[in-house]
Protein backbone atom coordinates (compact mmCIF):
# COMPACT_ATOMS: atom_id res chain seq x y z
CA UNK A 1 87.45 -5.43 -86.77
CA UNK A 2 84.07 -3.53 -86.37
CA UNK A 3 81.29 -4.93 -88.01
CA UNK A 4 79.01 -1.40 -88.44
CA UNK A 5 81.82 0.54 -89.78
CA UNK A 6 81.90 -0.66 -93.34
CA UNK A 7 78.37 -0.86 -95.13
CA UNK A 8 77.67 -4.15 -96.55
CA UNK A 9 74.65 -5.23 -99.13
CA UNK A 10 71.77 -6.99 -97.83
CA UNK A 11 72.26 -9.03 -100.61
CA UNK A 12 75.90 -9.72 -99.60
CA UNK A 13 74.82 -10.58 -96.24
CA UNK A 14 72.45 -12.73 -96.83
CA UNK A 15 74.47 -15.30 -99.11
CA UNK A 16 77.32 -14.96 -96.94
CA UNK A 17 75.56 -15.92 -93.61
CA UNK A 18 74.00 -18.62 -95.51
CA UNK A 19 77.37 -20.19 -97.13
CA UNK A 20 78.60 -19.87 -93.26
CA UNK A 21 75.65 -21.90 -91.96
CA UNK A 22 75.87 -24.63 -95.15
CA UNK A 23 79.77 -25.29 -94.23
CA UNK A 24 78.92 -25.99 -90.43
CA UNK A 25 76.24 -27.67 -91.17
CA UNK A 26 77.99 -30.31 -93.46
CA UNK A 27 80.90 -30.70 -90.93
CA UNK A 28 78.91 -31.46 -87.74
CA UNK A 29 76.77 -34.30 -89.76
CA UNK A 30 79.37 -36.35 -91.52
CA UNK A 31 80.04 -38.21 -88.36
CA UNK A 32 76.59 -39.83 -88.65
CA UNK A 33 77.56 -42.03 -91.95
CA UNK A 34 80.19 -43.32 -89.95
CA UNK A 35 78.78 -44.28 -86.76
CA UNK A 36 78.34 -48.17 -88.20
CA UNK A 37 81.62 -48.31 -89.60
CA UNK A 38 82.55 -46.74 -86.51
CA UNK A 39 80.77 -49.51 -84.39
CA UNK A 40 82.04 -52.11 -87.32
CA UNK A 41 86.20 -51.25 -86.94
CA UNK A 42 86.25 -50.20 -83.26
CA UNK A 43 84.03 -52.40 -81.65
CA UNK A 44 81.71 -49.98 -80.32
CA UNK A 45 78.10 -50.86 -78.32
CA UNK A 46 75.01 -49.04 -79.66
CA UNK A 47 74.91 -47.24 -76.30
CA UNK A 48 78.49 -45.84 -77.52
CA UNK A 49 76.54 -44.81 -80.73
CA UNK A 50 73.88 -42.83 -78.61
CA UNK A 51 76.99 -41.36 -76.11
CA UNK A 52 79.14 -40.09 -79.68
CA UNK A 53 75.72 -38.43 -81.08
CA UNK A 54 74.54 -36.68 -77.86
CA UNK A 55 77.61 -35.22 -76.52
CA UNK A 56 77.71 -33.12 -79.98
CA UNK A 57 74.25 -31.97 -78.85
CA UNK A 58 75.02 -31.15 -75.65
CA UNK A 59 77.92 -28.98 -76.19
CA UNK A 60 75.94 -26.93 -78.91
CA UNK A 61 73.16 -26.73 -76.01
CA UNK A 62 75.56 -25.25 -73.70
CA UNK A 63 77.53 -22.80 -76.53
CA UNK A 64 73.61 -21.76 -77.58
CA UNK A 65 72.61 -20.78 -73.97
CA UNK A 66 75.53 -19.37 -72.75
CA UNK A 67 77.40 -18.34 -75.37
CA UNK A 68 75.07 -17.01 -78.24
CA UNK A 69 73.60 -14.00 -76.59
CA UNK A 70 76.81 -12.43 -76.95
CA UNK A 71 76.20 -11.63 -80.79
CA UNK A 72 73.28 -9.51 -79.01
CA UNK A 73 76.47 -7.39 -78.06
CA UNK A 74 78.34 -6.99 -81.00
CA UNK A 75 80.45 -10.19 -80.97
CA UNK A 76 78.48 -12.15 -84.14
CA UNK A 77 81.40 -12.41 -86.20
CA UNK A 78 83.79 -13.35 -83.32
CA UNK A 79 81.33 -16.07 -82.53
CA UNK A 80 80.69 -17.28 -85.97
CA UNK A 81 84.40 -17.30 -87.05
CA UNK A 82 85.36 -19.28 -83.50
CA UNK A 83 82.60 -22.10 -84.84
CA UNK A 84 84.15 -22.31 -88.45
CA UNK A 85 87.53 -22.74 -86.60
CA UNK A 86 85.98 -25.18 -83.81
CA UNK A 87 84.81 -27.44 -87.15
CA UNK A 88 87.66 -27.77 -88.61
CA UNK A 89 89.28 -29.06 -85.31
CA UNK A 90 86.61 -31.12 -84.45
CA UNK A 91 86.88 -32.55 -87.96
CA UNK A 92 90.54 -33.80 -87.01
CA UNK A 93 89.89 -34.68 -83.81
CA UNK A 94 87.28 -37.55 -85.31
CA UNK A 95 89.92 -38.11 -88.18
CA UNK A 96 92.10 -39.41 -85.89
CA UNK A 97 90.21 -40.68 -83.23
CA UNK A 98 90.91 -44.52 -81.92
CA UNK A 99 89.02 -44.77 -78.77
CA UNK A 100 85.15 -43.77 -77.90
CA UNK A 101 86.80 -41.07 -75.31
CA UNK A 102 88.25 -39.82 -78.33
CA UNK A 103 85.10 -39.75 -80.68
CA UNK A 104 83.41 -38.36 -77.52
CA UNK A 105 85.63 -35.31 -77.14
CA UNK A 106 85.75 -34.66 -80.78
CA UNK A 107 82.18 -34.77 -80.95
CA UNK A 108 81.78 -32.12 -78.28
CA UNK A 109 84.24 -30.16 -79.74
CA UNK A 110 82.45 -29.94 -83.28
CA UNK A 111 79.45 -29.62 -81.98
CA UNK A 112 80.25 -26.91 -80.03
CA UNK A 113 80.64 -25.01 -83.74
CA UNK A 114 77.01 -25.47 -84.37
CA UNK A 115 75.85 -23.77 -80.86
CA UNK A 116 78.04 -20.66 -81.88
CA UNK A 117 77.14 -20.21 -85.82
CA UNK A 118 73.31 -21.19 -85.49
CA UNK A 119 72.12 -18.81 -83.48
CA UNK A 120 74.41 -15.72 -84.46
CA UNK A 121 73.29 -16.25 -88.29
CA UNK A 122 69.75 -16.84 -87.54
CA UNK A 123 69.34 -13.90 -85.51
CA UNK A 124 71.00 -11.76 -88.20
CA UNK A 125 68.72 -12.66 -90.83
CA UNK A 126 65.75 -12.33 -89.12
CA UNK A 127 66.36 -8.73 -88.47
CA UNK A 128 68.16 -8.04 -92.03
CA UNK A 129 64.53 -7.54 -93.26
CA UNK A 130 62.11 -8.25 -90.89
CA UNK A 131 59.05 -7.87 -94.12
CA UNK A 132 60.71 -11.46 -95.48
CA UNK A 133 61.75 -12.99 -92.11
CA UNK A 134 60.04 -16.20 -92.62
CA UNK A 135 61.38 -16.58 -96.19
CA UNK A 136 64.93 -15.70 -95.22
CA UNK A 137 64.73 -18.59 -92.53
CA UNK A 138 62.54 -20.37 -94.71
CA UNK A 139 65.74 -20.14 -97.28
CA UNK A 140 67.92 -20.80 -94.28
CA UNK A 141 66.71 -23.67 -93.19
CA UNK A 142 66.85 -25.67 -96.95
CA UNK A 143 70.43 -24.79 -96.41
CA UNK A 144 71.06 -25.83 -93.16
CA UNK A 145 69.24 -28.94 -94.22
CA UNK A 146 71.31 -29.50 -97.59
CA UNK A 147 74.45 -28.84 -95.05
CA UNK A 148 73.55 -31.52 -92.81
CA UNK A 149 72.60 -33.86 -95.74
CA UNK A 150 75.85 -33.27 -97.91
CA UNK A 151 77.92 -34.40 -95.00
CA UNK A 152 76.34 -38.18 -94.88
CA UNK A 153 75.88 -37.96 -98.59
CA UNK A 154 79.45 -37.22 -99.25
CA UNK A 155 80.60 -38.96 -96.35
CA UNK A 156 78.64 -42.22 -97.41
CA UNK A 157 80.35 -41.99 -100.90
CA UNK A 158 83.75 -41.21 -99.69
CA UNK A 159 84.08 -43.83 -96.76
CA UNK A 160 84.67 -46.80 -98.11
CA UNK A 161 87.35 -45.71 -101.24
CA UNK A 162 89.06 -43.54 -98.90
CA UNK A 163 88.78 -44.65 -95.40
CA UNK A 164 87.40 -43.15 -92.12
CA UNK A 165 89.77 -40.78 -91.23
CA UNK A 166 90.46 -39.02 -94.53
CA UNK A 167 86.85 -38.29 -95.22
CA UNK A 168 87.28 -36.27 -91.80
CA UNK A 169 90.37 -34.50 -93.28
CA UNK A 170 88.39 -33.32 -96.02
CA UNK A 171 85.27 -31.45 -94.23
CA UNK A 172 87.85 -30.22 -91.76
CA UNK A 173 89.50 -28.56 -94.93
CA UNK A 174 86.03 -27.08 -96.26
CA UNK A 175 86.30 -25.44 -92.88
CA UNK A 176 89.30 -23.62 -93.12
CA UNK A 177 88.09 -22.60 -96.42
CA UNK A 178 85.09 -21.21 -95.24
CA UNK A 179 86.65 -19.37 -92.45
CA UNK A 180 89.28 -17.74 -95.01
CA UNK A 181 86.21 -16.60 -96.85
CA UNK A 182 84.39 -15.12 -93.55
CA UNK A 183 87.65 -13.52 -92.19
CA UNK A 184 87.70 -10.14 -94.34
CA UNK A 185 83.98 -9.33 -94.50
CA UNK A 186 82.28 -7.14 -92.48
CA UNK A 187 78.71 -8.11 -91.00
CA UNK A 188 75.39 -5.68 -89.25
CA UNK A 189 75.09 -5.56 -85.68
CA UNK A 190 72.02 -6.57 -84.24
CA UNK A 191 69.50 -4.41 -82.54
CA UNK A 192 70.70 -4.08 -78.79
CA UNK A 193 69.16 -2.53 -75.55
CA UNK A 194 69.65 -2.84 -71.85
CA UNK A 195 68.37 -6.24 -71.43
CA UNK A 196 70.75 -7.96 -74.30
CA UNK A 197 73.35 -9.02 -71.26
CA UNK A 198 70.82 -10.79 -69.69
CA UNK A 199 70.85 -14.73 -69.95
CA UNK A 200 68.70 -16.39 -72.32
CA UNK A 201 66.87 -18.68 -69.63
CA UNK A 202 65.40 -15.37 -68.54
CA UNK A 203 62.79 -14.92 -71.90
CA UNK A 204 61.05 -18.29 -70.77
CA UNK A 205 58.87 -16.13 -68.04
CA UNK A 206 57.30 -15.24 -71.87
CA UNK A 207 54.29 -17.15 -72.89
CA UNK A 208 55.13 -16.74 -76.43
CA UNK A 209 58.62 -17.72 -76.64
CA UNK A 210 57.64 -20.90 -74.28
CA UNK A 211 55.11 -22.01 -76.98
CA UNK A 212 57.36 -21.12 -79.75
CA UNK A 213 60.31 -23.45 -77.71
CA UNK A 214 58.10 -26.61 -77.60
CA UNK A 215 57.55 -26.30 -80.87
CA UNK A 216 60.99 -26.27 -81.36
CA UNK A 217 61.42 -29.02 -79.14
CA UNK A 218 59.11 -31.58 -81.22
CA UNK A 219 61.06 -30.55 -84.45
CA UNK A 220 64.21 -30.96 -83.03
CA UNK A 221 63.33 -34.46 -81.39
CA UNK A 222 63.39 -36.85 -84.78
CA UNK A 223 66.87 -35.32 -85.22
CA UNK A 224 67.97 -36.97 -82.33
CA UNK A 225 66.63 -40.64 -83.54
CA UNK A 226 67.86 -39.93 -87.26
CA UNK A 227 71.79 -38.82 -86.21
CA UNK A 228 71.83 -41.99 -83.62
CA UNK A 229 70.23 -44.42 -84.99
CA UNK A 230 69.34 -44.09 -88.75
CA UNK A 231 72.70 -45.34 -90.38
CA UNK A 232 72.42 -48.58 -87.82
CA UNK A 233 68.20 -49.13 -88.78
CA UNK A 234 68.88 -48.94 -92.28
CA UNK A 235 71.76 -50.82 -92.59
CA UNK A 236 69.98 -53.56 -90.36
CA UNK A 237 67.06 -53.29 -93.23
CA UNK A 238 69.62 -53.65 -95.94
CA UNK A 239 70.84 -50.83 -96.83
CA UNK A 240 74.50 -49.61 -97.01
CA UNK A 241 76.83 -46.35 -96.46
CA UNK A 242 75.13 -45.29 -100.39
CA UNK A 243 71.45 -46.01 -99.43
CA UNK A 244 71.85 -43.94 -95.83
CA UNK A 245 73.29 -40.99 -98.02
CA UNK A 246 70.41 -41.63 -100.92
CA UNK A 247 68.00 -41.41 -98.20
CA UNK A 248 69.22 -38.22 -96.42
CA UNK A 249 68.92 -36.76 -100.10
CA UNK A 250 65.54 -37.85 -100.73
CA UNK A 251 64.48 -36.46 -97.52
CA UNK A 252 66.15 -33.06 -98.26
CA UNK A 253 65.40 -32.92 -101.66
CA UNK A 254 61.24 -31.56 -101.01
CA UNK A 255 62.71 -30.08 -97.57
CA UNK A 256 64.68 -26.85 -100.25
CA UNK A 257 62.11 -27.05 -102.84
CA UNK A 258 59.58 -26.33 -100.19
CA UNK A 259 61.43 -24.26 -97.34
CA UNK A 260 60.85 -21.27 -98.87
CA UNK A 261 57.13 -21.44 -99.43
CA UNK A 262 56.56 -22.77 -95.88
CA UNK A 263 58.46 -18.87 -94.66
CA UNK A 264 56.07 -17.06 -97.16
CA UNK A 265 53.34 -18.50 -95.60
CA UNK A 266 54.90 -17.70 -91.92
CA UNK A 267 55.07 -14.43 -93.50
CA UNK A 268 51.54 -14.00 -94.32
CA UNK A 269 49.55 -15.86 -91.51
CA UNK A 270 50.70 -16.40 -87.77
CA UNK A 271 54.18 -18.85 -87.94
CA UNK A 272 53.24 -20.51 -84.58
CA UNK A 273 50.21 -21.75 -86.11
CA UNK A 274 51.62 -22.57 -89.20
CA UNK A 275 53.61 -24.95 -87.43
CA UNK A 276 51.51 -26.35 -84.83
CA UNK A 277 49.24 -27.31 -87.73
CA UNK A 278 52.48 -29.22 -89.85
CA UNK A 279 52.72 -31.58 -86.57
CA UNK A 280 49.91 -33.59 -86.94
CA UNK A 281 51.34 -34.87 -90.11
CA UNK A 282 54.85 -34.73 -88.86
CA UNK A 283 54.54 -36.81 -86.00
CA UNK A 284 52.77 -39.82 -87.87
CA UNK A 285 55.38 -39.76 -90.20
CA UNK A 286 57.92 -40.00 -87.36
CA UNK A 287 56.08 -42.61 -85.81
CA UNK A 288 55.13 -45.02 -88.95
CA UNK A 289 59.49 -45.00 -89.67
CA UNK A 290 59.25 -48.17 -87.14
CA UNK A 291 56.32 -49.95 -88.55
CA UNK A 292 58.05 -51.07 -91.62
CA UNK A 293 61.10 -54.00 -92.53
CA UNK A 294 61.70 -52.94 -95.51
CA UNK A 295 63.29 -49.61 -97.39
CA UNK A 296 60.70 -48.61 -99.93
CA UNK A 297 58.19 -47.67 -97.74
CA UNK A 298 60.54 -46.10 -95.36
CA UNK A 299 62.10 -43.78 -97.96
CA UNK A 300 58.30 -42.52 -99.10
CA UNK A 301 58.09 -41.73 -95.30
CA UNK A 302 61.12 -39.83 -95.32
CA UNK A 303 59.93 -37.89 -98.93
CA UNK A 304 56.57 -37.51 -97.07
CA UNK A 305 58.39 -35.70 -93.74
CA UNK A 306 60.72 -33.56 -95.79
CA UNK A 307 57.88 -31.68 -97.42
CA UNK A 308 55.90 -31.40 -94.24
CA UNK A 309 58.86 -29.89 -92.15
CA UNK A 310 59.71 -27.68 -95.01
CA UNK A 311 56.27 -26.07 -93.68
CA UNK A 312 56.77 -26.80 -90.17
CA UNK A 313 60.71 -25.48 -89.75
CA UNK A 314 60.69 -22.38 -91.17
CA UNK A 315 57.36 -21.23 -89.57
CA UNK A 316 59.08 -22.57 -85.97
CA UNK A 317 62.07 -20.07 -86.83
CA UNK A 318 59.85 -17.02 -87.72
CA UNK A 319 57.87 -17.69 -84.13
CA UNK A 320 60.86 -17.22 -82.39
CA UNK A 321 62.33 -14.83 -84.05
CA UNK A 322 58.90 -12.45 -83.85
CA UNK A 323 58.21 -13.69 -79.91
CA UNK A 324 62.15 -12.40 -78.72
CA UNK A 325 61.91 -8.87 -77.54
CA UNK A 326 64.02 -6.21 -78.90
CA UNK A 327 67.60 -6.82 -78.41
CA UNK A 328 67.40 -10.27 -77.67
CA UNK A 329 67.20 -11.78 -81.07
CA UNK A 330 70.22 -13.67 -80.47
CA UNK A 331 69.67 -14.70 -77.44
CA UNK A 332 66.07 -16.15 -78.27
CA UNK A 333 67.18 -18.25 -81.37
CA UNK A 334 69.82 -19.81 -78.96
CA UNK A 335 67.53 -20.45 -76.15
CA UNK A 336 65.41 -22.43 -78.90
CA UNK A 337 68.46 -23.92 -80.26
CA UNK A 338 69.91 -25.20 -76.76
CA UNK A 339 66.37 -26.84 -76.13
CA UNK A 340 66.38 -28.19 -79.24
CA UNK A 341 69.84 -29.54 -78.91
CA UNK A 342 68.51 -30.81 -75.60
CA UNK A 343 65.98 -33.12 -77.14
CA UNK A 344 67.98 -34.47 -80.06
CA UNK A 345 70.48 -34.94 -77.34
CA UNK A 346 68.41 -37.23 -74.76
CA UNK A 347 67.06 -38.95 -77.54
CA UNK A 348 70.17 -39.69 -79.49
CA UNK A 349 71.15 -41.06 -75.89
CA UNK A 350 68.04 -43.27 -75.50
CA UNK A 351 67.06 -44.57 -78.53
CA UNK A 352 70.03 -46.62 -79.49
CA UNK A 353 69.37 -48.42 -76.39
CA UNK A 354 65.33 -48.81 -76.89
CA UNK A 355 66.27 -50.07 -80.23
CA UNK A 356 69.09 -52.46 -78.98
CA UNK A 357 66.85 -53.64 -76.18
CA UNK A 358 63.70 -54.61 -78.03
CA UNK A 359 66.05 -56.53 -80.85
CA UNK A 360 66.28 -53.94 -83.52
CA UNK A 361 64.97 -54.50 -86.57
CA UNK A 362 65.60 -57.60 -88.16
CA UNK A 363 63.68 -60.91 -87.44
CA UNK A 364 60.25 -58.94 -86.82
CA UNK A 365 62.00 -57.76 -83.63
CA UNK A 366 60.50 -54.42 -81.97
CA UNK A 367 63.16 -52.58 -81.44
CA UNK A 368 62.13 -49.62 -84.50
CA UNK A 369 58.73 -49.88 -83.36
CA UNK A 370 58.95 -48.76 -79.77
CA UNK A 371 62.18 -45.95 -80.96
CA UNK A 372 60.10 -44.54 -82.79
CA UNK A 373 57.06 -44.64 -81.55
CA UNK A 374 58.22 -43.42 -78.28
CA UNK A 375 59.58 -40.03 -80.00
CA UNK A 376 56.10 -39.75 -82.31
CA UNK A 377 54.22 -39.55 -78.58
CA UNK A 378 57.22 -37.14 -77.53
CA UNK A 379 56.30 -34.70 -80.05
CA UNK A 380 53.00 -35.06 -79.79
CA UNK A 381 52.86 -34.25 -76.24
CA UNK A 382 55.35 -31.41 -76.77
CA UNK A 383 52.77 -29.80 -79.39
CA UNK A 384 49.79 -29.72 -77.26
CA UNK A 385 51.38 -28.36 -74.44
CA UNK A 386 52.54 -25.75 -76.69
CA UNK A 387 48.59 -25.05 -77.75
CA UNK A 388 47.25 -25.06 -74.66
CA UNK A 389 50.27 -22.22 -73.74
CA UNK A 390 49.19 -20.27 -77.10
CA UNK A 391 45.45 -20.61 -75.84
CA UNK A 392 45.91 -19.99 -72.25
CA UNK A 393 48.09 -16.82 -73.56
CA UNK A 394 45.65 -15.35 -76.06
CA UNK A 395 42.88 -15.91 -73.22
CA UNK A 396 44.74 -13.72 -70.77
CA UNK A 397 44.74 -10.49 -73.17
């Protein structure tokens, strides 16, 4: 099925790509609800926790830098429809999984959807109308967000009325739905030129797109604590499946209401400063998650950080997008996908064990304090590297 032979409306496009992204995203984040009942039923360590988290990561890293610069040839649908299907398997696979080998595989397998449909949308919005880029992935992002929120939300609600592997069933059925509703349309091709075969590692030698990376990077680094490790630190502070779902809500909740300014204002002033400037109120926020034992002041945190990325996100997106050279849209979203997959990856793989090491958090023990705290220093180290890139850059002109 071509997708330039049939003319589509932007308008079309747009909610389309964005209904593709929401369904993917709710699918892939499910799992992290379940990861104490998980650890409750099977017996799991919290270093089976981290290994269940970051193997999802890791196979979208590998799908985003190998696989996503084929949409940069024509293959965008193909890649976004093999994702929807790749959910809904993946979705079974955890359903029905008794062993951490299991969980393991089925978590590479699902997240494995996320490194083909990411990318592939991203880049087609960016270049659907390149005057509202940063609002488009400013609108993009809420969604993605909301998507990776409704899956613990719902998940948290559903898990203990209807058990572990039926709440599984049912986001592996919202992906056959959504890939019934994908199958007929018709979607643009992206820009392409001589250099869209080549791999995405190659667009590092550019100062701009290495900046625009780290950024990336830092963003992409709390996910890796919040996927691992939130559902266990809350619970340990009192909370249950409801209150991890309540929280992912409250954090989401200013995230959409704000997404969209925070890509206007990419629009209108440089993105890559727009969200080098968010970090320094990002990365406190991050960091003061581990200073606290008990919820309320964690949740005003998490209220506090969804506004601030809602700035910071979008703007990260729109640097990307602007830094990738023609015909290599594609390939420079995925690039900054697989290295952001690649730091919510080690960290999902580290943290559980920081936090299991230094006690947790119950009893005054340090556990949250050094987690977190060690990711806060993470990103903070991963944003001035990318300044002093940006200023070494702009001195060389």
């Amino acid at each position: 099925m071509s997708e330039t032979t049939v003319p589509v409306s932007q308008r079309g496009v747009i909610v389309l790509l964005m209904a593709t992204s929401l369904a993917v995203a709710t699918s892939n984040s499910v799992i992290f609800a379940a990861l104490s009942d998980l650890q409750d039923e099977f017996g799991f360590s919290s270093a089976g926790l981290g290994l269940i988290a970051g193997t999802g990561f890791l196979a979208g890293l590998l799908v985003n830098l190998f696989l996503a610069p084929l949409s940069d040839r024509g293959h965008a649908k193909r890649l976004i429809m093999l994702g929807m299907t790749l959910g809904a398997i993946g979705s079974v696979l955890l359903g029905f999984g008794e062993s951490l080998g299991q969980f393991i595989f089925a978590r590479a397998v699902i997240g494995s959807s996320f490194g083909l449909v990411f990318p592939s949308v991203r880049a087609l919005l960016a270049n659907v109308d390149i005057s509202r880029r940063g609002l488009l992935l400013g609108r993009l992002a809420g969604v993605e967000l909301l998507g990776f929120v409704l899956g613990p939300l719902v998940g948290g609600f559903m898990l203990d009325p209807f058990g572990i592997r039926n709440t599984f069933l049912f986001f592996a059925g919202l992906n056959v739905l959504s890939l019934i509703a994908v199958a007929p349309r018709v979607f643009p091709a992206l820009p392409r030129t001589e250099e869209s075969s080549r791999l995405s590692l190659e667009l590092l030698r550019l100062p701009e797109i290495q900046a625009a990376v780290l950024i990336f990077m830092a963003l992409q680094a709390p996910v890796g604590i919040f996927d691992a490790l939130w559902d266990r630190y809350l619970t340990d502070l009192g909370g249950g499946n409801t209150m991890v779902g309540i929280s992912f809500a409250l954090y989401t909740v200013p995230f959409i209401l704000f997404s969209s300014q925070g890509g206007r204002l990419a629009d209108r002033h440089e993105p890559l400063r727009i969200a080098m400037w968010s970090m320094i109120l990002v990365v406190p926020a991050v960091t003061g998650y581990g200073l606290f034992s008990t919820m309320p002041p964690v949740i005003a945190l998490n209220i506090v950080e969804g506004v601030v990325q809602a700035l910071a996100y979008p703007a990260a997106a729109a640097a990307i997008a602007k830094a990738a050279p023609e015909g290599r849209a594609s390939a420079a979203q995925g690039l900054a996908g697989a290295s952001g997959l690649l730091m919510a990856a080690l960290i999902a793989f580290t943290s559980p064990v920081m936090y299991g090491a230094f006690g947790g958090a119950v009893n005054g023990a340090n556990g949250a304090i050094v987690s977190f705290g060690a990711v806060g220093l993470l990103m903070a180290a991963l944003t001035i590297s990318a300044a002093l890139i940006r200023r070494a850059s702009s001195a060389s002109r």
